[in-house]
PDB file of N, CA and C in Angstrom:
ATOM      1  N   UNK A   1      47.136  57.141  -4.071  1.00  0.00           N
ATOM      2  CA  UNK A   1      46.323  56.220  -4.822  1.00  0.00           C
ATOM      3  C   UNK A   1      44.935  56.070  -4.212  1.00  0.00           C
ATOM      4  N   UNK A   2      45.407  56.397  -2.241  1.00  0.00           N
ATOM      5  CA  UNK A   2      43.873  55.809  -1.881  1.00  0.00           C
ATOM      6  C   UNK A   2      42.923  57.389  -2.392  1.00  0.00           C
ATOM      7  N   UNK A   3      43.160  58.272  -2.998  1.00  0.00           N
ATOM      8  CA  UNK A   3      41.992  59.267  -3.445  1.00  0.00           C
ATOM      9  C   UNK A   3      41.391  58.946  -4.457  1.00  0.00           C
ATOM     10  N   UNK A   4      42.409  58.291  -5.390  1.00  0.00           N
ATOM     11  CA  UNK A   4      41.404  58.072  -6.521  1.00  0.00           C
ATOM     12  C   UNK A   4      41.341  57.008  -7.184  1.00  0.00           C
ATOM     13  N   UNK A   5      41.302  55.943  -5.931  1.00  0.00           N
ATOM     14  CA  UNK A   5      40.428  54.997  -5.516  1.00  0.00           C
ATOM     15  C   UNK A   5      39.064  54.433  -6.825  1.00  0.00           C
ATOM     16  N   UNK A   6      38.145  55.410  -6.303  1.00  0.00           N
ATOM     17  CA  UNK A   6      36.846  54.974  -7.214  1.00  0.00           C
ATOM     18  C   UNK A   6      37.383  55.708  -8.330  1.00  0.00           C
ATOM     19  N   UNK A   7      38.152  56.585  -9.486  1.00  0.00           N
ATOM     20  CA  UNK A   7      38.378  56.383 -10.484  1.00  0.00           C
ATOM     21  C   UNK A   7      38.827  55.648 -11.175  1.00  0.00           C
ATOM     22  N   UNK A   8      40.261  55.169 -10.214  1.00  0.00           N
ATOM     23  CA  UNK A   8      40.315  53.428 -10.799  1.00  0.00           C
ATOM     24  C   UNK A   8      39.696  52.212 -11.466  1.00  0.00           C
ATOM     25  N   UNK A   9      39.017  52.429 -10.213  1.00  0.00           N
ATOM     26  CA  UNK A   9      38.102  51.456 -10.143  1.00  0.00           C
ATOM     27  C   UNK A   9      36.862  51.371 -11.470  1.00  0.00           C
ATOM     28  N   UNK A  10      36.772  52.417 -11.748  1.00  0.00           N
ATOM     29  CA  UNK A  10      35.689  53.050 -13.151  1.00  0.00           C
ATOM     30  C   UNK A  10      36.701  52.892 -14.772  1.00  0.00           C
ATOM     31  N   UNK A  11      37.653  52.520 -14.048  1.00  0.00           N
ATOM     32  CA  UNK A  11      38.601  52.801 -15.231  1.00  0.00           C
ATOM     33  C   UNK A  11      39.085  50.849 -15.398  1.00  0.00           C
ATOM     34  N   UNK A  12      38.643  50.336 -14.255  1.00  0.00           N
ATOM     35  CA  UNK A  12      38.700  48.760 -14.133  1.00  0.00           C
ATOM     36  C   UNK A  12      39.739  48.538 -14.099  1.00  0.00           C
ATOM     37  N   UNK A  13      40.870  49.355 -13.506  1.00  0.00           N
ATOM     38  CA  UNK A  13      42.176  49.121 -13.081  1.00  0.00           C
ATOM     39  C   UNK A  13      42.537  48.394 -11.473  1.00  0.00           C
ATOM     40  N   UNK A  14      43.268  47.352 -11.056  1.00  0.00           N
ATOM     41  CA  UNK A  14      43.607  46.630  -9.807  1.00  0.00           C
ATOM     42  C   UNK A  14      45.050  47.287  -9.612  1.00  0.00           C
ATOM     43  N   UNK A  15      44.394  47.769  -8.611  1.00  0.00           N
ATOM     44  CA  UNK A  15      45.611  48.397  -7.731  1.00  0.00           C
ATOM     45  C   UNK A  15      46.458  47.640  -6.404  1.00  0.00           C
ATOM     46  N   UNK A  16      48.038  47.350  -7.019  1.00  0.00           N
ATOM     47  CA  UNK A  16      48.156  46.019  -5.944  1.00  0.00           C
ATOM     48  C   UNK A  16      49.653  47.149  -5.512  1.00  0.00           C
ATOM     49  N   UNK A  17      49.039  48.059  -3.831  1.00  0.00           N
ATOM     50  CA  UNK A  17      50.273  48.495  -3.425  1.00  0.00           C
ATOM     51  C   UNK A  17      51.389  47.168  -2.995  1.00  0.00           C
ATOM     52  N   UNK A  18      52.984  47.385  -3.019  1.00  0.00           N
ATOM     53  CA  UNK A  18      53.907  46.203  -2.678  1.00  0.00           C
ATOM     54  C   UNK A  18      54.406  47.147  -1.755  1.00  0.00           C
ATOM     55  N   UNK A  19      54.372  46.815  -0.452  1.00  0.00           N
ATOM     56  CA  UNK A  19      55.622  47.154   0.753  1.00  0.00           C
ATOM     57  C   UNK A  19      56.903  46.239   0.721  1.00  0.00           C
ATOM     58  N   UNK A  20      57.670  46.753   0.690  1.00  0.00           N
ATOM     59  CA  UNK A  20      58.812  46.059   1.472  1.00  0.00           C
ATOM     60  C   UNK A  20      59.311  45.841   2.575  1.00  0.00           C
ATOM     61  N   UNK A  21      58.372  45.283   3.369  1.00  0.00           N
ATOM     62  CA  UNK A  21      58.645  45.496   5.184  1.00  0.00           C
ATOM     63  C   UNK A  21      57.595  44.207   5.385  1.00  0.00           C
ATOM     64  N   UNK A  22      58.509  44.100   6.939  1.00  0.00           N
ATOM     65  CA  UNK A  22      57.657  42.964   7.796  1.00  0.00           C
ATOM     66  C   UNK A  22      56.136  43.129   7.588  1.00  0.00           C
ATOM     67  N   UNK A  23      55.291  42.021   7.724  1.00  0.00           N
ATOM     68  CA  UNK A  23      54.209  41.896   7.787  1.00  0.00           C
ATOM     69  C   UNK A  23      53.606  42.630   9.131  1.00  0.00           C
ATOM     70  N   UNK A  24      54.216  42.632  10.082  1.00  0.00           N
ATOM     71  CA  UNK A  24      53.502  43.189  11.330  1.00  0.00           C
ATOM     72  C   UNK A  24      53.886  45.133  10.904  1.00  0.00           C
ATOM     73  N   UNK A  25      54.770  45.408  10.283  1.00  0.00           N
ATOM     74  CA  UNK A  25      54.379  46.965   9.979  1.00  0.00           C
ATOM     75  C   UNK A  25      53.686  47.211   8.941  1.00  0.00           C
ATOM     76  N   UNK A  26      53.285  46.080   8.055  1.00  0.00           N
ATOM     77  CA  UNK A  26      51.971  46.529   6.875  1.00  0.00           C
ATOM     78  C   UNK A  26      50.911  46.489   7.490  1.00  0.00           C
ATOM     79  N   UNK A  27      51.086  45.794   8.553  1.00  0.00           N
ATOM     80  CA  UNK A  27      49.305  45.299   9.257  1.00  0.00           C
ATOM     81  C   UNK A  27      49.141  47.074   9.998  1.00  0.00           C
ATOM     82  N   UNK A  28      50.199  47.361  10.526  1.00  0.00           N
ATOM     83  CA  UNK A  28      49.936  48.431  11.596  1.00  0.00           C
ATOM     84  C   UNK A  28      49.786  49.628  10.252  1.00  0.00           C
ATOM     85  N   UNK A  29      50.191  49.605   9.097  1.00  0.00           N
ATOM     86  CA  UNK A  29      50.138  50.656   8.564  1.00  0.00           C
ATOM     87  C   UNK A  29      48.503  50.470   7.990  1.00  0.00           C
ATOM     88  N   UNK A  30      48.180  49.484   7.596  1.00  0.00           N
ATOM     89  CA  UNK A  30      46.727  49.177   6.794  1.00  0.00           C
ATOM     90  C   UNK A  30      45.795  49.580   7.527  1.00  0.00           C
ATOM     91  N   UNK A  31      46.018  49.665   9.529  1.00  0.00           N
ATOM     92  CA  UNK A  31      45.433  50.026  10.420  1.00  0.00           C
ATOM     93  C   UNK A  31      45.564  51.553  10.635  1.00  0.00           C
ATOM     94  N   UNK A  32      46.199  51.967  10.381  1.00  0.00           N
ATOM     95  CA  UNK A  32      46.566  53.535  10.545  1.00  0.00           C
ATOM     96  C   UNK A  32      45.958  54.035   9.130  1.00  0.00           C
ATOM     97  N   UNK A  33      46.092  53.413   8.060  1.00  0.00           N
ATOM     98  CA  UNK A  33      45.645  54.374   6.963  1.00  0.00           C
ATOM     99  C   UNK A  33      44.436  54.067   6.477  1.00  0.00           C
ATOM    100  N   UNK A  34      44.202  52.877   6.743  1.00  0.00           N
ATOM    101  CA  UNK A  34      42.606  52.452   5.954  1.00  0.00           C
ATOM    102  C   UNK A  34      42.461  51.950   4.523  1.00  0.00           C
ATOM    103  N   UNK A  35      44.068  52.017   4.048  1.00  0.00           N
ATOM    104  CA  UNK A  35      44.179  52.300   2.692  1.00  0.00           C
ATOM    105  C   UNK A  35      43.245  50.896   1.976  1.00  0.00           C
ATOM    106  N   UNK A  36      42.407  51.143   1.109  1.00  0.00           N
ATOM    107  CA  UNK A  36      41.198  50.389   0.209  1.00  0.00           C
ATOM    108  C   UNK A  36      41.866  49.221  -0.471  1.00  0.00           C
ATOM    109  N   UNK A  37      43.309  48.879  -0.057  1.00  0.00           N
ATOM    110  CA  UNK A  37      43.834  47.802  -1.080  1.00  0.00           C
ATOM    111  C   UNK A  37      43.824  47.016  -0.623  1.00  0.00           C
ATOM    112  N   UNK A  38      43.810  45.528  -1.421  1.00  0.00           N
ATOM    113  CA  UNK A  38      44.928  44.522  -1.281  1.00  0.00           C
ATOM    114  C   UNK A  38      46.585  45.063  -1.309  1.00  0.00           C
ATOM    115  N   UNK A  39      47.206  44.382  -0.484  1.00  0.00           N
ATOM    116  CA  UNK A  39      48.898  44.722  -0.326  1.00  0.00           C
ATOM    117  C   UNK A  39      49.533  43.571  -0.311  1.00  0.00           C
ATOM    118  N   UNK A  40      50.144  43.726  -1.261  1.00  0.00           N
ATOM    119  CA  UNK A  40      51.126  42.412  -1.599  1.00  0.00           C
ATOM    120  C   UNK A  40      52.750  42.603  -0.450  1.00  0.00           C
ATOM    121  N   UNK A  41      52.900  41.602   0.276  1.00  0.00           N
ATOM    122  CA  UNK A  41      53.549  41.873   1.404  1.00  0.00           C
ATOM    123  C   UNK A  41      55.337  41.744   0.854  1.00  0.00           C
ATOM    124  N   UNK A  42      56.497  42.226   0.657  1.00  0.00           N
ATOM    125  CA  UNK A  42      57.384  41.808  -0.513  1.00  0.00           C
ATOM    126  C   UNK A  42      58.777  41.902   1.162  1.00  0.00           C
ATOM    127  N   UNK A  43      58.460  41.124   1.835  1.00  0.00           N
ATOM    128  CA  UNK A  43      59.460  41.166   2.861  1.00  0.00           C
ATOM    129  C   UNK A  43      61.191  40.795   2.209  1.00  0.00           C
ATOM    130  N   UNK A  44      61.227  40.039   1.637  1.00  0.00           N
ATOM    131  CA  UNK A  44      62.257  39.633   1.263  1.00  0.00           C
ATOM    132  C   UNK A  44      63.069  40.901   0.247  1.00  0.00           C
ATOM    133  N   UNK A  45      61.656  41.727  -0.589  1.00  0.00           N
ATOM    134  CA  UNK A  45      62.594  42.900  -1.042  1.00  0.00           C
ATOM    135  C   UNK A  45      62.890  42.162  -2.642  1.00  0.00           C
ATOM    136  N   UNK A  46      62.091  41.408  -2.990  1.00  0.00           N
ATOM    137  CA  UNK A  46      62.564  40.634  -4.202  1.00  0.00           C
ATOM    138  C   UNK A  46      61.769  41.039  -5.158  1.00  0.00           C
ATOM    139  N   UNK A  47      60.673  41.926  -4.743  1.00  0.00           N
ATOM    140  CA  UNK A  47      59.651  42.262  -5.987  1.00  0.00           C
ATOM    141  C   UNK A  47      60.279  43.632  -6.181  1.00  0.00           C
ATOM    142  N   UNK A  48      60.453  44.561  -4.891  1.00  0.00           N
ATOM    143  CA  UNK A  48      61.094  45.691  -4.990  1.00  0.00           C
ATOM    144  C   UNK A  48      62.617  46.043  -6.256  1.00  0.00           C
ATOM    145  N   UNK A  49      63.284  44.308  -5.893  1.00  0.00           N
ATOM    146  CA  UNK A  49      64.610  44.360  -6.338  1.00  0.00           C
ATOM    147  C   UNK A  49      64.293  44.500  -7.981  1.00  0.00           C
ATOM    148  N   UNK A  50      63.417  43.273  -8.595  1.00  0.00           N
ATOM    149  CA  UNK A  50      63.241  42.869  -9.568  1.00  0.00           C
ATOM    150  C   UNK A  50      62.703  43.827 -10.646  1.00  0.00           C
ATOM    151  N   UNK A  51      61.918  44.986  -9.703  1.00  0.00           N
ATOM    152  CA  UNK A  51      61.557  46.192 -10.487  1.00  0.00           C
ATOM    153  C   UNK A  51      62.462  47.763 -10.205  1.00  0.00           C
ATOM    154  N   UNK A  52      63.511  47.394  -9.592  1.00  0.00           N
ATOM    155  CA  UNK A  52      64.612  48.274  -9.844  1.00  0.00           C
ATOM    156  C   UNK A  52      64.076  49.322  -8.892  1.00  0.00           C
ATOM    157  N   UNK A  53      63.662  49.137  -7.960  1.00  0.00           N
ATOM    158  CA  UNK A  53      63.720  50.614  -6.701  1.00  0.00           C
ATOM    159  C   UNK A  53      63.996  50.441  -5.788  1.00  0.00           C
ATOM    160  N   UNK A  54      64.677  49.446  -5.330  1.00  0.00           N
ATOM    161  CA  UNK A  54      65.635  49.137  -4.119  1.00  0.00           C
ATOM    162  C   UNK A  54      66.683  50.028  -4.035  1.00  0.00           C
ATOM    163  N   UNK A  55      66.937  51.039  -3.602  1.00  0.00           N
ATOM    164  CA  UNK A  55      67.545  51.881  -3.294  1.00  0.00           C
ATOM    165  C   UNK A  55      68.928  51.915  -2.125  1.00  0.00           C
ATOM    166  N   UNK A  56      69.778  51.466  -2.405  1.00  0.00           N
ATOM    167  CA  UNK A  56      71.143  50.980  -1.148  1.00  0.00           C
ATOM    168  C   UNK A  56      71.189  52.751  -1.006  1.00  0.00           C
ATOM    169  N   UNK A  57      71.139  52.808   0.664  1.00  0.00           N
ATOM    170  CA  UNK A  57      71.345  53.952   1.546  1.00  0.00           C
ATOM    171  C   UNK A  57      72.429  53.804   2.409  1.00  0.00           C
ATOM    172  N   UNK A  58      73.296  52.329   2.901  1.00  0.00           N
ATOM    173  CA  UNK A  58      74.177  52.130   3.360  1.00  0.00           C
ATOM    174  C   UNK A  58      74.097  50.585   3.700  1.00  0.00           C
ATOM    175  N   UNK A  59      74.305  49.990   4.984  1.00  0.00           N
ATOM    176  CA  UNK A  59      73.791  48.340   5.052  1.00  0.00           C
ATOM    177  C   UNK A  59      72.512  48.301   4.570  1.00  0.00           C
ATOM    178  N   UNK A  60      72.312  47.035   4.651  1.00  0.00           N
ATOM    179  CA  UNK A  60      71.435  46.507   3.877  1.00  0.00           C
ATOM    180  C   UNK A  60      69.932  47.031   4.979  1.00  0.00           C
ATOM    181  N   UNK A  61      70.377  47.030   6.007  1.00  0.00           N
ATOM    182  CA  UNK A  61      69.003  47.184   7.142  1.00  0.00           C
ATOM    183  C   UNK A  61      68.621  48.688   6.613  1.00  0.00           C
ATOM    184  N   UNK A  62      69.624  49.687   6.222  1.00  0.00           N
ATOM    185  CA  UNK A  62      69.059  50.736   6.054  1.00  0.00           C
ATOM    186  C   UNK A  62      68.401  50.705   4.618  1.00  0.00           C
ATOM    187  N   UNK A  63      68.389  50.256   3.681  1.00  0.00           N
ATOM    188  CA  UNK A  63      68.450  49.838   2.183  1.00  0.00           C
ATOM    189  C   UNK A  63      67.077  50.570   2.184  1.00  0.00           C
ATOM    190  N   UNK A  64      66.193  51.054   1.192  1.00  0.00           N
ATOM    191  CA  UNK A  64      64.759  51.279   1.341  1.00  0.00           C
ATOM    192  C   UNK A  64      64.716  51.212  -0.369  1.00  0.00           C
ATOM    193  N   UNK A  65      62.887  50.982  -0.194  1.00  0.00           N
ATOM    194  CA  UNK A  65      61.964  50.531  -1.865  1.00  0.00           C
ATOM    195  C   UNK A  65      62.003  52.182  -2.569  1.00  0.00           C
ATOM    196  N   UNK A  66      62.319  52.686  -3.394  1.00  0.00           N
ATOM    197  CA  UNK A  66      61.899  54.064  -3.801  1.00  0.00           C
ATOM    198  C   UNK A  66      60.298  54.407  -4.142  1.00  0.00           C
ATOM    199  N   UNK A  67      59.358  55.158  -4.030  1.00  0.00           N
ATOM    200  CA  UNK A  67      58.341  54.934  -4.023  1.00  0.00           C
ATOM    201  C   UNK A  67      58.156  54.875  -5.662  1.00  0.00           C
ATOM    202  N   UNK A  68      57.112  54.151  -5.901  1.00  0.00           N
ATOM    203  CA  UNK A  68      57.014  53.943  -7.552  1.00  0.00           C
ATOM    204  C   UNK A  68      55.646  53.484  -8.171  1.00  0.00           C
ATOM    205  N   UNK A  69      55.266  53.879  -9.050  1.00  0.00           N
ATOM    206  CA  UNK A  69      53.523  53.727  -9.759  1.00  0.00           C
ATOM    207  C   UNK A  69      54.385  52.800 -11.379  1.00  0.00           C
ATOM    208  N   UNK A  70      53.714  51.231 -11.527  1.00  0.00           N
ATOM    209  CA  UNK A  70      53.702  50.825 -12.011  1.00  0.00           C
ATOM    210  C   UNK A  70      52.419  50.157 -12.980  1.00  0.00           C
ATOM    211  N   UNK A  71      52.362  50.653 -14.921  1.00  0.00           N
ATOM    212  CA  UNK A  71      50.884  50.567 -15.288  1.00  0.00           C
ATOM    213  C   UNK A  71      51.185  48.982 -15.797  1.00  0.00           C
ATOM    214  N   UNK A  72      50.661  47.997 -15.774  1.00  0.00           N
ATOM    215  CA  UNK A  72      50.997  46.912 -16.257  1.00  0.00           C
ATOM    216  C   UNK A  72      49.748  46.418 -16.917  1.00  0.00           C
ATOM    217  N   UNK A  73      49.559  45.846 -18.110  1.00  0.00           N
ATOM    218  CA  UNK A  73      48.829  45.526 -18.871  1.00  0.00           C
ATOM    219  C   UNK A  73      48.207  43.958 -18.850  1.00  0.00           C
ATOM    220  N   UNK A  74      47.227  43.651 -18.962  1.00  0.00           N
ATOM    221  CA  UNK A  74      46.705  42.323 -19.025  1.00  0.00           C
ATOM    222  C   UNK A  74      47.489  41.485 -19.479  1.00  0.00           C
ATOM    223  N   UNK A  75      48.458  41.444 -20.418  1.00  0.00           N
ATOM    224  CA  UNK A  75      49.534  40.620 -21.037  1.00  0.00           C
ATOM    225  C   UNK A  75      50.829  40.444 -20.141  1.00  0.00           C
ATOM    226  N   UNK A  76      51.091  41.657 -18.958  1.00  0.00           N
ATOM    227  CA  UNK A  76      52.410  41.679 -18.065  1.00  0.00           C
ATOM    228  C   UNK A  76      53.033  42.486 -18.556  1.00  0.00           C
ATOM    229  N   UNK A  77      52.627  43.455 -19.314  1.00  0.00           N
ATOM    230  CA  UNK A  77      53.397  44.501 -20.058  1.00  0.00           C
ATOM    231  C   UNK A  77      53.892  45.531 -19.390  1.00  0.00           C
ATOM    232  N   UNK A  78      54.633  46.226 -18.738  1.00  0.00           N
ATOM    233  CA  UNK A  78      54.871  47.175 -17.971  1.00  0.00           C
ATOM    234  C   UNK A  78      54.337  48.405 -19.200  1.00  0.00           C
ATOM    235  N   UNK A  79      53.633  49.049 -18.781  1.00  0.00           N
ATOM    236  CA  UNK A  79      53.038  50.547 -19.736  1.00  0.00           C
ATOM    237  C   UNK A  79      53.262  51.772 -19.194  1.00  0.00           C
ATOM    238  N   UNK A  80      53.611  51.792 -18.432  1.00  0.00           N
ATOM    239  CA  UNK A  80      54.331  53.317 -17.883  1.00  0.00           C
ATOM    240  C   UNK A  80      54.699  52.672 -16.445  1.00  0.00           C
ATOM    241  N   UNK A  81      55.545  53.641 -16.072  1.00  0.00           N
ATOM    242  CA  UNK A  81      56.256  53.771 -15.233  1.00  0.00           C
ATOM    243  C   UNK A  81      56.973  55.002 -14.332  1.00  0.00           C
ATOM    244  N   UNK A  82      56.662  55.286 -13.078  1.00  0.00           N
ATOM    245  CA  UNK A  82      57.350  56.023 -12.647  1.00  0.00           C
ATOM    246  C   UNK A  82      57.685  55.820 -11.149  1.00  0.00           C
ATOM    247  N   UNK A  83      59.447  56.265 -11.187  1.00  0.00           N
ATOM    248  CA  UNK A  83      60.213  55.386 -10.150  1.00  0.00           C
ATOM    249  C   UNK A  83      60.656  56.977  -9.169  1.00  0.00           C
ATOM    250  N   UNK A  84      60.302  57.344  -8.295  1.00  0.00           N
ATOM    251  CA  UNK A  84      61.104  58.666  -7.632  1.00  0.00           C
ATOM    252  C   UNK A  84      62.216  58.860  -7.074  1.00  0.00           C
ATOM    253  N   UNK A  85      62.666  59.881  -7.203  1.00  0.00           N
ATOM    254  CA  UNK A  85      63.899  60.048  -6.660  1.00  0.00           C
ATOM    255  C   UNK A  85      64.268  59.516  -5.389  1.00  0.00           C
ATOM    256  N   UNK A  86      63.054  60.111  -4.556  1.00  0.00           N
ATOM    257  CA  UNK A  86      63.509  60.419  -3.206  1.00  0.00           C
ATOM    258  C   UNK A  86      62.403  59.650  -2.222  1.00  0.00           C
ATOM    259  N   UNK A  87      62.098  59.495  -0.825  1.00  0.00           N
ATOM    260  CA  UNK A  87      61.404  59.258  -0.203  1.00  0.00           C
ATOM    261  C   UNK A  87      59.748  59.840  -0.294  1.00  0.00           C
ATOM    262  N   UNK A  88      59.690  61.030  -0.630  1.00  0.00           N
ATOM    263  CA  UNK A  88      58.937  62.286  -0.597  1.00  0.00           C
ATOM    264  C   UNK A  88      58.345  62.708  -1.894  1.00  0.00           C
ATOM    265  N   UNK A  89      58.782  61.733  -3.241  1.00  0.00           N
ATOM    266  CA  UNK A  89      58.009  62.577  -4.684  1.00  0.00           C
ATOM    267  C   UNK A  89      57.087  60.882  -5.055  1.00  0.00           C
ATOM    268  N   UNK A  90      56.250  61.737  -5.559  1.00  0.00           N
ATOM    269  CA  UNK A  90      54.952  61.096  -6.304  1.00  0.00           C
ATOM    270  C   UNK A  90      54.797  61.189  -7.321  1.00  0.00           C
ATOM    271  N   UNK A  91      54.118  60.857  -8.287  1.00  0.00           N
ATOM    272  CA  UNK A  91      53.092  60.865  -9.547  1.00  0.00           C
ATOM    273  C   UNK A  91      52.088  61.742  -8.915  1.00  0.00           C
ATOM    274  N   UNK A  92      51.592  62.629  -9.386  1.00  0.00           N
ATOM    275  CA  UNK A  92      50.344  63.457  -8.941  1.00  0.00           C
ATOM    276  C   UNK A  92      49.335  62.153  -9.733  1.00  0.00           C
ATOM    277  N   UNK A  93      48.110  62.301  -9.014  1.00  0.00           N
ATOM    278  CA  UNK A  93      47.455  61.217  -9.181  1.00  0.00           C
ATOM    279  C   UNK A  93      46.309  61.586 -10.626  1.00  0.00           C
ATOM    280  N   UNK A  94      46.318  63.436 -10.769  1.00  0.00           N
ATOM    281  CA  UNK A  94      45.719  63.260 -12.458  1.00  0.00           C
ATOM    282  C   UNK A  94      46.913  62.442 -13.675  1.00  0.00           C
ATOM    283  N   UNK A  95      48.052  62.373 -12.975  1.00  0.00           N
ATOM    284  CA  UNK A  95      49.572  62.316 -13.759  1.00  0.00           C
ATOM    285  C   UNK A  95      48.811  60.549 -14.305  1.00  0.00           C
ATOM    286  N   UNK A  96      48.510  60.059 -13.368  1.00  0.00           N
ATOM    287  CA  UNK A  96      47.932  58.741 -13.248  1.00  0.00           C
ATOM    288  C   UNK A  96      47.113  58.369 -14.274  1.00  0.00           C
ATOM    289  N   UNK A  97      46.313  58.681 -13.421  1.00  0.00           N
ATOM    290  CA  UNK A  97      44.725  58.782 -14.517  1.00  0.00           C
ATOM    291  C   UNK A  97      44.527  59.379 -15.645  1.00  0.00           C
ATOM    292  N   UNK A  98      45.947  60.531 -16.391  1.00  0.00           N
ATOM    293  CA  UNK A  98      45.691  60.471 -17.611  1.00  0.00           C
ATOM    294  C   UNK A  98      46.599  59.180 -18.716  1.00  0.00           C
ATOM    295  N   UNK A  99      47.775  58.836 -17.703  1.00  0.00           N
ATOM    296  CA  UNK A  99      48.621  57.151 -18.471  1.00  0.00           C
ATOM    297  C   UNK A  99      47.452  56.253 -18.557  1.00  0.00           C
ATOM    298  N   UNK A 100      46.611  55.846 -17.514  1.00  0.00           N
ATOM    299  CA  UNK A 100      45.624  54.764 -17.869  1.00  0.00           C
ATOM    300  C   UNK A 100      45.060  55.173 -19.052  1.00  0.00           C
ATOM    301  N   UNK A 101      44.105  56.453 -19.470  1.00  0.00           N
ATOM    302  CA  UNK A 101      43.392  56.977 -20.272  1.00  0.00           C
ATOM    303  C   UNK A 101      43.600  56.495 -21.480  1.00  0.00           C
ATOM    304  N   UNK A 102      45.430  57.058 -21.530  1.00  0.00           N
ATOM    305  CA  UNK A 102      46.058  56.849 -22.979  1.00  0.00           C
ATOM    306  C   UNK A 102      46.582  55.512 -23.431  1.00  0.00           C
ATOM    307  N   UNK A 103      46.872  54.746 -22.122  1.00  0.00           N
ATOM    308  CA  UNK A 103      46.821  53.141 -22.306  1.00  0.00           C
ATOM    309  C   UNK A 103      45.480  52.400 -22.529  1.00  0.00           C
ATOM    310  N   UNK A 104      43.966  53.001 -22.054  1.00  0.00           N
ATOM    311  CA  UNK A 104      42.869  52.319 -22.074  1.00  0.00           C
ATOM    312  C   UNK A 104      42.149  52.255 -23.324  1.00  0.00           C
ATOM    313  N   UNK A 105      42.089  51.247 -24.279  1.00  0.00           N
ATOM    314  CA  UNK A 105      40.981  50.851 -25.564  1.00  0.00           C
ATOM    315  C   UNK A 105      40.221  50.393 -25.342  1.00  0.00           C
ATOM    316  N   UNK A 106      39.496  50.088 -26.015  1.00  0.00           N
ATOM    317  CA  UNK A 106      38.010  48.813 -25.997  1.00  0.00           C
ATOM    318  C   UNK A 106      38.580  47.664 -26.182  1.00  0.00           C
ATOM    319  N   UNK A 107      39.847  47.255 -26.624  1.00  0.00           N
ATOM    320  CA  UNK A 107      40.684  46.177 -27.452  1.00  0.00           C
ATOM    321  C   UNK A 107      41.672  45.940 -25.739  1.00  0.00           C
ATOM    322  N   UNK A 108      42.181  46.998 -24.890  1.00  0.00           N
ATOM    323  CA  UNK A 108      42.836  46.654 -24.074  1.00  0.00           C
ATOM    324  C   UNK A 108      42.832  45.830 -23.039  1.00  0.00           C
ATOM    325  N   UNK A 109      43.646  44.900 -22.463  1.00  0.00           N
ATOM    326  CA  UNK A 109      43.088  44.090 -21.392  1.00  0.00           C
ATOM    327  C   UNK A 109      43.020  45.375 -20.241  1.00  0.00           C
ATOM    328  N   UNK A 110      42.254  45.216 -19.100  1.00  0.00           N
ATOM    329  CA  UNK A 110      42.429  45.772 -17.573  1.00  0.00           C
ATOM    330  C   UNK A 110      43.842  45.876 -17.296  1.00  0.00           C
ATOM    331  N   UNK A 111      44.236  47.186 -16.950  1.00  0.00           N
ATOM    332  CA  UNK A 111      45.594  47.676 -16.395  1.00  0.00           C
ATOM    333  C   UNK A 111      45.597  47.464 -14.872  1.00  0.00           C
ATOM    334  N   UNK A 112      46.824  46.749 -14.186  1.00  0.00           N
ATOM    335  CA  UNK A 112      46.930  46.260 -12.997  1.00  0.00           C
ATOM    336  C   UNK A 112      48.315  48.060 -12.976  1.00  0.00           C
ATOM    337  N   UNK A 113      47.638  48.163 -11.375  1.00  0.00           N
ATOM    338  CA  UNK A 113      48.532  49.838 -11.183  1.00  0.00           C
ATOM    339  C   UNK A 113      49.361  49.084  -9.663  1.00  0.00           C
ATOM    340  N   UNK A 114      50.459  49.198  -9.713  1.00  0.00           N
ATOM    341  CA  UNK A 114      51.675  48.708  -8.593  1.00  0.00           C
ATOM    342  C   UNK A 114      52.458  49.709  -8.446  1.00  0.00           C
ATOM    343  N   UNK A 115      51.822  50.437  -7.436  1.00  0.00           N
ATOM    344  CA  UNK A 115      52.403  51.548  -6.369  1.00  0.00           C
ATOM    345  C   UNK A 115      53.575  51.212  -6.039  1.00  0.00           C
TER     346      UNK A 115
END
């Protein structure tokens, strides 16, 4: 997401990545990556749960978020969606920027994008 960043941004989309982890490993990751967002901190795992990518791997300590690009519409509309299999798959980020395209009107509210 952090590459195409300023297309977003041209496209007037808010990009709100959600971790599911302690606050002291978002801080160390925001420090390691630089990444351009606001990060909504989801320790409890309740935003993760509520949008279905909580992924049970065995106890709950091992449990992990599946990675996921969520298009949500000025109204709260979920408008696309994509949830991955695995630790390791993405949305290619033109995959991205052409869902906003086909979600974006002159009539549309601003699409909020939740990594």
């Amino acid at each position: 997401m952090a590459r195409i960043a300023p297309e977003l941004t041209a496209r007037r989309v808010q990009v709100v990545p959600i971790l599911a982890q302690k606050p002291e490993a978002v801080r160390r990751y925001v420090e390691e990556t630089g990444v351009p967002f606001n990060i909504l901190i989801d320790e409890t795992r309740d935003v993760a749960k509520a949008y279905g990518v909580w992924h049970r791997v065995g106890l709950d300590a091992w449990n992990i978020a599946r990675p996921a690009v969520f298009l949500i519409d000025g109204s709260s509309n979920v408008r696309y969606s994509f949830v991955s299999s695995s630790q390791r798959e993405y949305p290619e980020p033109d995959e991205i920027l052409k869902a906003v395209d086909t979600l974006s009107t002159p009539d549309t509210p601003p699409a909020t994008t939740v990594p």
